[in-house]
Protein backbone atom coordinates (compact mmCIF):
# COMPACT_ATOMS: atom_id res chain seq x y z
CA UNK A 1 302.23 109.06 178.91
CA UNK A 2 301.04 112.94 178.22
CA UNK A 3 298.74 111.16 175.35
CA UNK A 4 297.22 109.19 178.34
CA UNK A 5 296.63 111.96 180.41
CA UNK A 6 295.42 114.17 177.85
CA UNK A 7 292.41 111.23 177.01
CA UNK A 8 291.80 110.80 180.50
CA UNK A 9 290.82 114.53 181.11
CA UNK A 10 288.65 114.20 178.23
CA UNK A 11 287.06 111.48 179.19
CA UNK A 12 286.69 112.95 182.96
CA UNK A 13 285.49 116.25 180.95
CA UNK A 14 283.08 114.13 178.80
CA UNK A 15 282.00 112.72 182.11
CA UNK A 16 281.02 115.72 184.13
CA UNK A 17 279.52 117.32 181.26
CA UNK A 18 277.35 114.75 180.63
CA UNK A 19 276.36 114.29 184.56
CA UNK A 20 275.54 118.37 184.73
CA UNK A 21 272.85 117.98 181.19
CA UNK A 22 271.45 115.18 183.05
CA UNK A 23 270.94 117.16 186.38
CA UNK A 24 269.73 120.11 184.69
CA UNK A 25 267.37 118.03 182.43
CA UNK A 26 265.91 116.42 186.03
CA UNK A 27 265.70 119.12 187.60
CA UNK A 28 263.57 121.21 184.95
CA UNK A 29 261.36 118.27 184.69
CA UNK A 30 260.81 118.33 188.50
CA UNK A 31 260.42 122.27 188.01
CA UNK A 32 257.55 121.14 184.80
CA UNK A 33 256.23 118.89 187.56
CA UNK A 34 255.67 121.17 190.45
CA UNK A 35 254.23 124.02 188.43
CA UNK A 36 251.37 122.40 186.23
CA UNK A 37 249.71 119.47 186.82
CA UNK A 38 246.52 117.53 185.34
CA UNK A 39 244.31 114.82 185.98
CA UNK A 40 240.41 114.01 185.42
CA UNK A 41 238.20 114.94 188.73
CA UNK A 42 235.10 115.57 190.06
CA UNK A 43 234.58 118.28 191.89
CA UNK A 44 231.64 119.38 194.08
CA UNK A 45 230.59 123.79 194.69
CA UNK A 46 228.87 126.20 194.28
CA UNK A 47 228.75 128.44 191.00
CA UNK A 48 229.29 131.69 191.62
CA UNK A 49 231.23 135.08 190.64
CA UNK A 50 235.10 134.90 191.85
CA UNK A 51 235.07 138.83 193.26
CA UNK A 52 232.84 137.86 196.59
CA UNK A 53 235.28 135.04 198.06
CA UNK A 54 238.36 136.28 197.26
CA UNK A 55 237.50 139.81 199.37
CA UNK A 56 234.66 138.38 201.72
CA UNK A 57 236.31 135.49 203.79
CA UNK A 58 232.72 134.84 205.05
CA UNK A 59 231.61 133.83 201.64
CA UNK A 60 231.44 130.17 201.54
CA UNK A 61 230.30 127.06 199.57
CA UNK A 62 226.76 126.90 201.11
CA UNK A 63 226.26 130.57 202.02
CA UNK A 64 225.74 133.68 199.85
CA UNK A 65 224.42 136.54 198.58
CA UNK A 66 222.34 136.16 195.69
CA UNK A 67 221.54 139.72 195.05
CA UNK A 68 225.33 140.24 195.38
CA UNK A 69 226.30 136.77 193.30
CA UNK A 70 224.10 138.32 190.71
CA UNK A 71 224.93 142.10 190.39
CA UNK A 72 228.66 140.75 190.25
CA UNK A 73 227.89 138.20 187.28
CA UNK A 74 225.51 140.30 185.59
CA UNK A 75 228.61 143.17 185.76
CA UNK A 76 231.29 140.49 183.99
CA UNK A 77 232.80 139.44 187.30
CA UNK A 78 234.97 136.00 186.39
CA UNK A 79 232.45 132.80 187.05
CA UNK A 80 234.08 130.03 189.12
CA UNK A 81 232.96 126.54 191.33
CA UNK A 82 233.78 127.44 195.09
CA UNK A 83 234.26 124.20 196.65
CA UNK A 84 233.16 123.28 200.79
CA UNK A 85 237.06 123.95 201.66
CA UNK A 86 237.39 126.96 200.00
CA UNK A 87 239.17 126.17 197.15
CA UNK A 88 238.53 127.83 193.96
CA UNK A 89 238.46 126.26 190.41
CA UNK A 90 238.14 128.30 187.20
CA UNK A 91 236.90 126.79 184.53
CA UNK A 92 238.28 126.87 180.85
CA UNK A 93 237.85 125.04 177.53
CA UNK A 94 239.43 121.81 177.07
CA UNK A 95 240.76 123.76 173.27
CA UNK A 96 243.31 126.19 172.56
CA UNK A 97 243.22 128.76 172.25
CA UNK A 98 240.99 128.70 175.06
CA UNK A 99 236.58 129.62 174.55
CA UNK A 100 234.38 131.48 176.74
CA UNK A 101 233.00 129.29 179.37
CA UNK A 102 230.13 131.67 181.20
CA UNK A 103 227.21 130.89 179.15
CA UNK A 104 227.70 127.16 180.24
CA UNK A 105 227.86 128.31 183.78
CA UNK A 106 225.51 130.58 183.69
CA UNK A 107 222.17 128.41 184.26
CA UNK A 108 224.05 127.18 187.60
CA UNK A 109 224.97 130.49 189.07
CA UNK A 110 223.98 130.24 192.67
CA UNK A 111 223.39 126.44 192.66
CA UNK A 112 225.36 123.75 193.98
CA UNK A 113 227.01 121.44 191.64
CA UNK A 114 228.74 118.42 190.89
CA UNK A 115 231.49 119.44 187.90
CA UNK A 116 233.59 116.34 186.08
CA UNK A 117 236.44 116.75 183.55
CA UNK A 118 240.31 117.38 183.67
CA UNK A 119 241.23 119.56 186.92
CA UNK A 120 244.81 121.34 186.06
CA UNK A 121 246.41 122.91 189.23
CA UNK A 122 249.64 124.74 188.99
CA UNK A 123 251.61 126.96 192.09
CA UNK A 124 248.24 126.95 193.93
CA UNK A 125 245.74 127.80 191.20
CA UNK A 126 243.01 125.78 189.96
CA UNK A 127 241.03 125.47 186.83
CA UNK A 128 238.36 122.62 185.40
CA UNK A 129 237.91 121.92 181.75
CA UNK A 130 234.22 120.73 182.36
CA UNK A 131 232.67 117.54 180.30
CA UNK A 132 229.62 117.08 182.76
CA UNK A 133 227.94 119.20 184.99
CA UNK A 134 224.50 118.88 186.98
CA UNK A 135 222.82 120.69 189.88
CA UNK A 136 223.06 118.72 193.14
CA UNK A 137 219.73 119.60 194.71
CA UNK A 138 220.14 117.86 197.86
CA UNK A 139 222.81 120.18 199.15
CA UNK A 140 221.57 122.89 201.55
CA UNK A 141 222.31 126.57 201.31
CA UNK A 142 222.29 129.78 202.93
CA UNK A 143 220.92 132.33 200.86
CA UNK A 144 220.58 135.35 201.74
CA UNK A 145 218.07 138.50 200.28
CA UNK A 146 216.92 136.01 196.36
């Protein structure tokens, strides 16, 4: 009888133990999940330096600054894609470690364009590892003092 008891608490112990691992393995998989994700996109925005919308909520998509886009790029301010609802997507190699991606931007700055490649977005934050990129001419913008 005690030899009974004493493999059924083992087993029981086995059990729970085993149930807990496989919670805690779900639930940092669901934790993985929620913080990083990835998945080819095309995105549409405007190239421009990152200091402008992040302080100036009037800064939008479609209406800008070029003497100020340009004083802020030509001083080393980080180059992003500012998209019609305000979202921001930073773009980065598709290596690691990661490369310098400003000289490929840097023909667009100011325009309008229409970026493709793999979009990663993790706790709000967005970046674009770009494999095609072209001016979308047909897109109207505000510019202000060229």
């Amino acid at each position: 009888m005690r030899g009974s008891l004493i493999c059924s608490v083992l087993v029981w112990s086995s059990v729970t133990v085993g149930l807990a691992w496989s919670q805690a393995q779900m639930s940092m998989q669901k934790k993985a999940d929620t913080l990083s994700h990835q998945s080819k996109a095309t995105i549409e925005g405007l190239v421009r330096d990152i200091a402008c919308p992040i302080q100036n909520i009037e800064a939008t998509a479609t209406h800008l600054s070029m003497k100020c886009l340009r004083s802020c790029a030509r001083n080393g301010s980080p180059l992003v894609i500012l998209t019609k609802d305000s979202e921001l997507y930073l773009p980065i190699s598709d290596k690691m470690p990661d490369t310098d991606q400003r000289q490929r931007l840097m023909p667009y700055l100011g325009k309008y364009v229409r970026a493709t490649g793999t979009v990663f977005e993790r706790k709000g934050a967005h970046a674009i590892a770009i494999s095609d990129i072209h001016e979308l001419k047909d897109v109207h913008l505000t510019i202000e003092d060229q």
